[in-house]
Protein backbone atom coordinates (compact mmCIF):
# COMPACT_ATOMS: atom_id res chain seq x y z
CA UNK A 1 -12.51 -44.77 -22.77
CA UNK A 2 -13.68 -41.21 -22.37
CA UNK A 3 -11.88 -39.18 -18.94
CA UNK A 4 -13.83 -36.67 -17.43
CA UNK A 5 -12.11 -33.95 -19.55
CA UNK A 6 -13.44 -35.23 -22.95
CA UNK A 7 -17.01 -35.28 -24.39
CA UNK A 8 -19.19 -38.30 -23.59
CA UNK A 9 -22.20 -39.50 -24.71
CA UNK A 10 -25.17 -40.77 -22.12
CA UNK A 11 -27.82 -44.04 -22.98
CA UNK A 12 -29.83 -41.24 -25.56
CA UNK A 13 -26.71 -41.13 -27.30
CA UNK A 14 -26.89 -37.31 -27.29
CA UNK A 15 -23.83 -35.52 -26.74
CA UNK A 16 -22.70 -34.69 -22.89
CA UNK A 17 -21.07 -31.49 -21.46
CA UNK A 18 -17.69 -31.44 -21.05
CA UNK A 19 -16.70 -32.16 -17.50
CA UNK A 20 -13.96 -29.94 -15.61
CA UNK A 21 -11.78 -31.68 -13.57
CA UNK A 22 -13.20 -30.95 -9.76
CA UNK A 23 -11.21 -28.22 -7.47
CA UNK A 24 -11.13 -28.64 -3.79
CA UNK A 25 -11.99 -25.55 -2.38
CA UNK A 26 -9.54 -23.07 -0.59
CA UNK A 27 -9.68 -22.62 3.09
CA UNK A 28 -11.26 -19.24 3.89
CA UNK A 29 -8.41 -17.87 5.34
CA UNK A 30 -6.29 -18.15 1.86
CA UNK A 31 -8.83 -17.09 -0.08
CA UNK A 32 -9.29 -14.03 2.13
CA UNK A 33 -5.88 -13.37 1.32
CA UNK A 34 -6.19 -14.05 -2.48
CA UNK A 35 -8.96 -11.41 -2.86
CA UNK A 36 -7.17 -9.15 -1.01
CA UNK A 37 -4.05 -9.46 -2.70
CA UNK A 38 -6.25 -9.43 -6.16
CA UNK A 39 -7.74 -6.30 -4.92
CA UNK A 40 -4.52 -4.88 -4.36
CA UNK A 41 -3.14 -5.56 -7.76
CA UNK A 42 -6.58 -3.69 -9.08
CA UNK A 43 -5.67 -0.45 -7.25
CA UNK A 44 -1.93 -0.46 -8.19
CA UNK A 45 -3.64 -0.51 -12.09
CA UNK A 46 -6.92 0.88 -12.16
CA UNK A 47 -6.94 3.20 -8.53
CA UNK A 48 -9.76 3.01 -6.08
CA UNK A 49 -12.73 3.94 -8.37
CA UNK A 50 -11.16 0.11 -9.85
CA UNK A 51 -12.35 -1.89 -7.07
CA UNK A 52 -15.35 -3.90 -7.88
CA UNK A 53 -17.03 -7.33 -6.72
CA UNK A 54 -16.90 -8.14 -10.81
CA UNK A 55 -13.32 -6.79 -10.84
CA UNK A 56 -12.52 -9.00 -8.56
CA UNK A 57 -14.08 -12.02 -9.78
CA UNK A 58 -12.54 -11.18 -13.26
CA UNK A 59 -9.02 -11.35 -12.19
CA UNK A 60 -9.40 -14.12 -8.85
CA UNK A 61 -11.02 -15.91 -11.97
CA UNK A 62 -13.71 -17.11 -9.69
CA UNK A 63 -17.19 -16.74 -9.03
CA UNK A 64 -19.29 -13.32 -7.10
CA UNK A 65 -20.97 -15.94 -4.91
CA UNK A 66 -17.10 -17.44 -3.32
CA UNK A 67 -16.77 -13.65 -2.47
CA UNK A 68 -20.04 -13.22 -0.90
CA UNK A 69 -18.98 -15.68 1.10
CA UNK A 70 -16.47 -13.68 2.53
CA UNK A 71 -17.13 -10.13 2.37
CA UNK A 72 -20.63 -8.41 1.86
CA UNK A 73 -19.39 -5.89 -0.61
CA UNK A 74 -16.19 -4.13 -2.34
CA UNK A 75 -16.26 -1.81 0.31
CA UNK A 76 -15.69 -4.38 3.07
CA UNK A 77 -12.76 -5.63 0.87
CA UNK A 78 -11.74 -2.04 0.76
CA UNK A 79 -11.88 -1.67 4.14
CA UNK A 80 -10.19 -5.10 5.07
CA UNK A 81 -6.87 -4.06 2.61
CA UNK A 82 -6.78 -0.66 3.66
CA UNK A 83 -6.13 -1.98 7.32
CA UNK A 84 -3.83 -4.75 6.01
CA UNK A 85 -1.73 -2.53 4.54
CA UNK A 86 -1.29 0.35 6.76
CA UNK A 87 -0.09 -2.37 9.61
CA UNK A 88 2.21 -3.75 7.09
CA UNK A 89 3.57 -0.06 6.57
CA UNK A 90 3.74 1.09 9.71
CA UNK A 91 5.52 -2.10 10.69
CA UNK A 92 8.08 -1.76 8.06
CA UNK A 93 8.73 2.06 8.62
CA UNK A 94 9.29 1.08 12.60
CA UNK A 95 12.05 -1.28 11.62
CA UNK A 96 13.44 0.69 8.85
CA UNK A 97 13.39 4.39 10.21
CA UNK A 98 15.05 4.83 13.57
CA UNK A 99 12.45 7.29 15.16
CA UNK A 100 14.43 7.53 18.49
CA UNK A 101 17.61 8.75 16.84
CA UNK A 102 18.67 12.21 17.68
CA UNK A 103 20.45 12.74 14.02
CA UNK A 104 18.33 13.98 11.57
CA UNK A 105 20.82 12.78 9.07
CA UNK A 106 20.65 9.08 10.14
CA UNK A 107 16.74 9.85 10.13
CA UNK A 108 16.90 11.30 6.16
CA UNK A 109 19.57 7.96 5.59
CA UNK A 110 16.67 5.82 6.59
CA UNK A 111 14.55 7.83 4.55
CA UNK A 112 16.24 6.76 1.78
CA UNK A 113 16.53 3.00 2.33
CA UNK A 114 12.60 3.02 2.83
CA UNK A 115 11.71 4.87 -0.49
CA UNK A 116 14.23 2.10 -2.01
CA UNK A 117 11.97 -0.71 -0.52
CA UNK A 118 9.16 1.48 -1.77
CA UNK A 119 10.56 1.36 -5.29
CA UNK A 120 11.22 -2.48 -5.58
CA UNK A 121 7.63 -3.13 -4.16
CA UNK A 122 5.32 -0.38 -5.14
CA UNK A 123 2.01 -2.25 -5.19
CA UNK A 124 2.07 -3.06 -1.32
CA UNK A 125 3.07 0.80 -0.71
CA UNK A 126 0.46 2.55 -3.51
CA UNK A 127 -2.89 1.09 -1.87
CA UNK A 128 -1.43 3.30 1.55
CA UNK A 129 -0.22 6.00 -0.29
CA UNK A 130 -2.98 6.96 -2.48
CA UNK A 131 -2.28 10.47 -3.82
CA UNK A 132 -4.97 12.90 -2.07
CA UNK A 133 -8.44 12.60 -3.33
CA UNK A 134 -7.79 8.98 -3.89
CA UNK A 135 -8.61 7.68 -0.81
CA UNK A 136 -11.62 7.21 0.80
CA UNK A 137 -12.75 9.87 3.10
CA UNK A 138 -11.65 8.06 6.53
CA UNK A 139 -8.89 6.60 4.96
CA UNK A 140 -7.75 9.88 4.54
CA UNK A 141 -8.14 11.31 7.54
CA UNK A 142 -6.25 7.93 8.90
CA UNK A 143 -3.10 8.69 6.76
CA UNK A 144 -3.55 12.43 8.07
CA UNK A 145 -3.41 11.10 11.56
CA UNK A 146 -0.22 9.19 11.07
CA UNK A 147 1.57 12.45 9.20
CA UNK A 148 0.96 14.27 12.58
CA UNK A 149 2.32 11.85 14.24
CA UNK A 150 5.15 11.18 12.35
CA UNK A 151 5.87 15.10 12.36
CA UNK A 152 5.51 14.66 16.39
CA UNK A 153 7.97 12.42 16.62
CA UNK A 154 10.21 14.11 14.18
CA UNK A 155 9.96 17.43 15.93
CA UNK A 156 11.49 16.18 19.20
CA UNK A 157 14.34 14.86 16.88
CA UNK A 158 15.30 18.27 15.69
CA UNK A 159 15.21 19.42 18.87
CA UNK A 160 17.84 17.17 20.20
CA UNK A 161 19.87 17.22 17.10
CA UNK A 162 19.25 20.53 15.81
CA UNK A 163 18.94 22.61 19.35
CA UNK A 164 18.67 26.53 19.51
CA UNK A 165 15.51 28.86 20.34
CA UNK A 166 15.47 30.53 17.33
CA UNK A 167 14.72 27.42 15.27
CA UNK A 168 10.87 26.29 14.89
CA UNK A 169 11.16 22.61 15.09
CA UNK A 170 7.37 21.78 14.95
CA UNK A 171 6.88 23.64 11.30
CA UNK A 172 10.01 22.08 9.75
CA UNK A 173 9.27 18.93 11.06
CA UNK A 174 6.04 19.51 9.65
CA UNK A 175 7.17 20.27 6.34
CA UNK A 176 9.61 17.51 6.46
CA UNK A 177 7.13 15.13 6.69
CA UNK A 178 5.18 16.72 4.14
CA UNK A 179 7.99 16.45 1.75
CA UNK A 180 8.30 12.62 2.55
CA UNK A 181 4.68 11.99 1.57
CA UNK A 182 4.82 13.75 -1.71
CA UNK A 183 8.45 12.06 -2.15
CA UNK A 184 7.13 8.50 -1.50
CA UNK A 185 4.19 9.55 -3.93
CA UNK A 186 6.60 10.05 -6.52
CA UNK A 187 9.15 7.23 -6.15
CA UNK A 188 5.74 5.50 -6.43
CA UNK A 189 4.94 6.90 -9.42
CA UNK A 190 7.85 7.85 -11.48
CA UNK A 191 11.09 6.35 -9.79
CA UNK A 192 12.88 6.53 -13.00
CA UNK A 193 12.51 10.41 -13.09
CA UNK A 194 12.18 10.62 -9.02
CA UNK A 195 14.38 7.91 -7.23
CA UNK A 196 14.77 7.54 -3.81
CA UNK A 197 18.60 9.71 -3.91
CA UNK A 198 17.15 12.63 -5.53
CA UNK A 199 14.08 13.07 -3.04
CA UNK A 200 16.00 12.47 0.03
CA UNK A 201 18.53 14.79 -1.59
CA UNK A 202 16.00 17.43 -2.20
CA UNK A 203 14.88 16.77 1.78
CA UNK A 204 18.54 17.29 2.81
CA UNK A 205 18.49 20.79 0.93
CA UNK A 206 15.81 21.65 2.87
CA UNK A 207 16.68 20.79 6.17
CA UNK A 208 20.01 22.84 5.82
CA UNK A 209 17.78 25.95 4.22
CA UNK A 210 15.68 25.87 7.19
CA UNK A 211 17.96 25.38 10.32
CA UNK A 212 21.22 26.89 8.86
């Protein structure tokens, strides 16, 4: 007796198509998630310029019209993941990095434990940390916004923990944060040649050449 994975044949005797065994469909909410994740995967191998609606379909494996159903182009996926991550990073550096610590040194420490997390999971961090030009416009201009604010916060650190007139906490801060972009861009990138020791190591350098 013929299942409805095999061949059959109807009354004409003519050969049938085979059948594929029926899939219940996912609950929107999961497959939000799976294209999202999907389109994450695309931009940790391909970059931005990757993300397509037949991208997409290609590795979900399913059809442009399930997608439709959820989001009215790659850009609203874009958009959607963009957001998704940058909560999930600024989330993680809240817990890791202790902003309200007066030590510099216990700041760089955390530093260093966060471009370690960076390391073991690099796709969640890349899609956030696009290297200049590869975001979108506002996305941009969103990661620019968090730098200064970061460097804000920062700067009142080095005032507390560093203290003395003749010291210009706003511009090191400044350029401390600019070295943990380009750091976190290159643990991304290349942590066998860049790990997580050597960049902090190379921020610690700094520091000391600026306030000593």
């Amino acid at each position: 007796m013929a299942t409805v994975e095999q061949s059959d044949r109807g009354a004409s005797g003519k050969k049938g198509r085979v059948r594929r065994p029926y899939a219940a469909r996912m609950p929107i909410d999961e497959r939000r998630t799976q294209l999202l994740d999907v389109t994450l995967q695309i931009i940790a191998e391909r970059g931005i310029g990757g993300v397509t609606i037949d991208a997409v379909s290609k590795v979900a494996d399913i059809s442009r019209s399930v997608i439709y159903r959820i989001f009215d182009d790659a850009d609203d996926i874009l958009w959607e993941l963009l957001d998704r991550e940058e909560e999930y990073a600024r989330g993680r550096i809240a817990q890791i990095v202790p902003l309200d610590s007066t030590d510099p040194q216990v700041w760089l420490d955390a530093t260093q434990r966060l471009f370690e997390e960076m390391a073991a999971e690099p796709i969640r961090w890349k899609a956030f940390l696009l290297p200049p030009g590869g975001n979108p416009g506002p996305a941009e201009e969103r990661l620019e916004a968090w730098n200064a604010e970061m460097a804000v916060t920062l700067s009142a650190v080095l005032r507390k923990g560093i203290p003395g007139k003749d010291i210009d906490h706003e511009l090191i801060a400044q350029s401390l944060v600019s070295l943990m972009l380009d750091g976190a861009r290159r643990v991304l990138g290349d942590p066998k040649t860049y790990p997580p020791k050597r960049v902090v190591d190379a921020m610690r350098q700094v520091l000391a050449r600026l306030t000593g």
